[in-house]
Protein backbone atom coordinates (compact mmCIF):
# COMPACT_ATOMS: atom_id res chain seq x y z
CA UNK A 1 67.63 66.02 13.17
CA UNK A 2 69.01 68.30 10.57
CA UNK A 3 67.41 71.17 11.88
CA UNK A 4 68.57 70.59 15.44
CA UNK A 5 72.08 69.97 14.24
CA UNK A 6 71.86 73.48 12.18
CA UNK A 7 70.58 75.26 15.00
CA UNK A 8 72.97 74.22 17.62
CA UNK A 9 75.52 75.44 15.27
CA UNK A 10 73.86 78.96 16.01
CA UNK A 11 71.55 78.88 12.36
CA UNK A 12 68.08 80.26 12.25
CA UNK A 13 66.27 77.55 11.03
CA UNK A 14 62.53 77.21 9.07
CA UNK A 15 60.99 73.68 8.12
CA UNK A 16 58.75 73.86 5.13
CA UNK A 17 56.93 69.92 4.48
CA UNK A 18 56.85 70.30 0.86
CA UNK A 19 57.67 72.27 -2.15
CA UNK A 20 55.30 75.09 -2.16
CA UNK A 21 55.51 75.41 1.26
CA UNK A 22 58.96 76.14 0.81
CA UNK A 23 58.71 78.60 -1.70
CA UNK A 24 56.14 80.62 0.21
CA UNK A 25 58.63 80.72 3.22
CA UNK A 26 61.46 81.15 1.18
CA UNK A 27 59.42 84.53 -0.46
CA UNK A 28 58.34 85.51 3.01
CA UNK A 29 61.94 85.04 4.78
CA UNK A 30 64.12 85.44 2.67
CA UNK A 31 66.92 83.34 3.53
CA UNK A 32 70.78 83.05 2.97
CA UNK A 33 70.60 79.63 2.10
CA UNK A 34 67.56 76.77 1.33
CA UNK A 35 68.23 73.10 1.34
CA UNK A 36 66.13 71.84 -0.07
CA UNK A 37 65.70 67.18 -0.47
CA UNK A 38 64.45 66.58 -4.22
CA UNK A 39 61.69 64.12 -3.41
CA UNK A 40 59.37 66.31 -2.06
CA UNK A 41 55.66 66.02 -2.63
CA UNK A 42 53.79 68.12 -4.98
CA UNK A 43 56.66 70.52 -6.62
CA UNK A 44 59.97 68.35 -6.54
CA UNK A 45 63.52 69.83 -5.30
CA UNK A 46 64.43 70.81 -9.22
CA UNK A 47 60.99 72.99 -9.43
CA UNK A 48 61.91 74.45 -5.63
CA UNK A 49 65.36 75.63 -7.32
CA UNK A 50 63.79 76.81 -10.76
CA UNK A 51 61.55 78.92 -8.98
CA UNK A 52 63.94 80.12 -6.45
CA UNK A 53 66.27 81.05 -9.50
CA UNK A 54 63.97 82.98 -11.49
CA UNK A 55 62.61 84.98 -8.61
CA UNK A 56 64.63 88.17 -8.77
CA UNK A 57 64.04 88.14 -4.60
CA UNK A 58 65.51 84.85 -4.23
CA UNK A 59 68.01 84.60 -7.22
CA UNK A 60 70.60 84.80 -4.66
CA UNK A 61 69.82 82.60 -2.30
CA UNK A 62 72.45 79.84 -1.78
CA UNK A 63 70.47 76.69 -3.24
CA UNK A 64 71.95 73.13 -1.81
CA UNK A 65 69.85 70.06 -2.51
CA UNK A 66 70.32 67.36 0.19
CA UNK A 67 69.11 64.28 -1.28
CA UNK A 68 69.13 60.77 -1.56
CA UNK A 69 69.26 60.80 -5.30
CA UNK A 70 73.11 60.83 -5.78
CA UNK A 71 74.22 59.07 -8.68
CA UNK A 72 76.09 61.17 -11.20
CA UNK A 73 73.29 61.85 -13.32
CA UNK A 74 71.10 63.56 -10.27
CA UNK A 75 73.96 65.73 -9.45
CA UNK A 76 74.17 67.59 -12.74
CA UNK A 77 70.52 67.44 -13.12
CA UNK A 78 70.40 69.36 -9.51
CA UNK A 79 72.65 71.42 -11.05
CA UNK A 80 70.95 72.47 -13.85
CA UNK A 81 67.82 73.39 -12.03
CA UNK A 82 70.17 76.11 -10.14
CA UNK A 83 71.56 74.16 -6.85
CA UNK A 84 74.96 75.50 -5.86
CA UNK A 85 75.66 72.82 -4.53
CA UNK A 86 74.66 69.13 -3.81
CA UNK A 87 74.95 66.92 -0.90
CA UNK A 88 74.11 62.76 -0.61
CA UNK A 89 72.30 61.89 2.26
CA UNK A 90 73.32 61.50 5.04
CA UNK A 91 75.57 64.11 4.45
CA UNK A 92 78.13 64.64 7.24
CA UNK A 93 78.24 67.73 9.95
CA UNK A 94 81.26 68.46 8.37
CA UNK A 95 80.25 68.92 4.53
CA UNK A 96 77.10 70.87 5.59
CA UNK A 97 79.58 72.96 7.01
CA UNK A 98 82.01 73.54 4.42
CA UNK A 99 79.06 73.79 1.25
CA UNK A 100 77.85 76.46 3.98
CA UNK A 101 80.66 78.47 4.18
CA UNK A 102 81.91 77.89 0.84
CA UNK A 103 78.42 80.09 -0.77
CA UNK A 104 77.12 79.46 -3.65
């Protein structure tokens, strides 16, 4: 549903199942932003984000986890893998919007 919602707003939009599936689209796109959920099989959100951050390709990107881990303490730890931002689940049309515009 997220991805129609994004693409209806007029984003390009690619679906990776897990984390190393992301990161090999991520290194083959090269997007403007990756959201990425933190429970993801095999390499978690926070590895998705450490890799993205030390690639100098993708040290750019715009890194938002979207995630059902939202207490205080998986916030900062989002943070400190390199997301820009974080959004709970199910985050609003709204907030994606303004965490979109706002960059990283």
């Amino acid at each position: 549903s997220m991805q129609m919602l994004l693409e209806m707003e007029g984003h390009a939009v690619i679906v990776a199942g897990d984390g190393i599936a992301g990161l090999e689209k991520a290194r083959s796109e090269t997007p403007d932003v990756v959201l990425c959920d933190l429970g993801l099989p095999g390499l978690d959100g926070y590895g998705v984000a450490r890799a993205l951050s030390s690639d100098p390709n993708l040290a750019e990107v715009h890194r938002v986890a979207l995630s059902g881990y939202a207490l205080p303490e998986d916030v900062a730890r989002a943070k400190a893998a390199g997301f820009h931002h974080h959004l709970a689940k199910p985050a609003s049309l709204d907030k994606l919007r303004e965490v979109l515009a706002a960059g990283p």
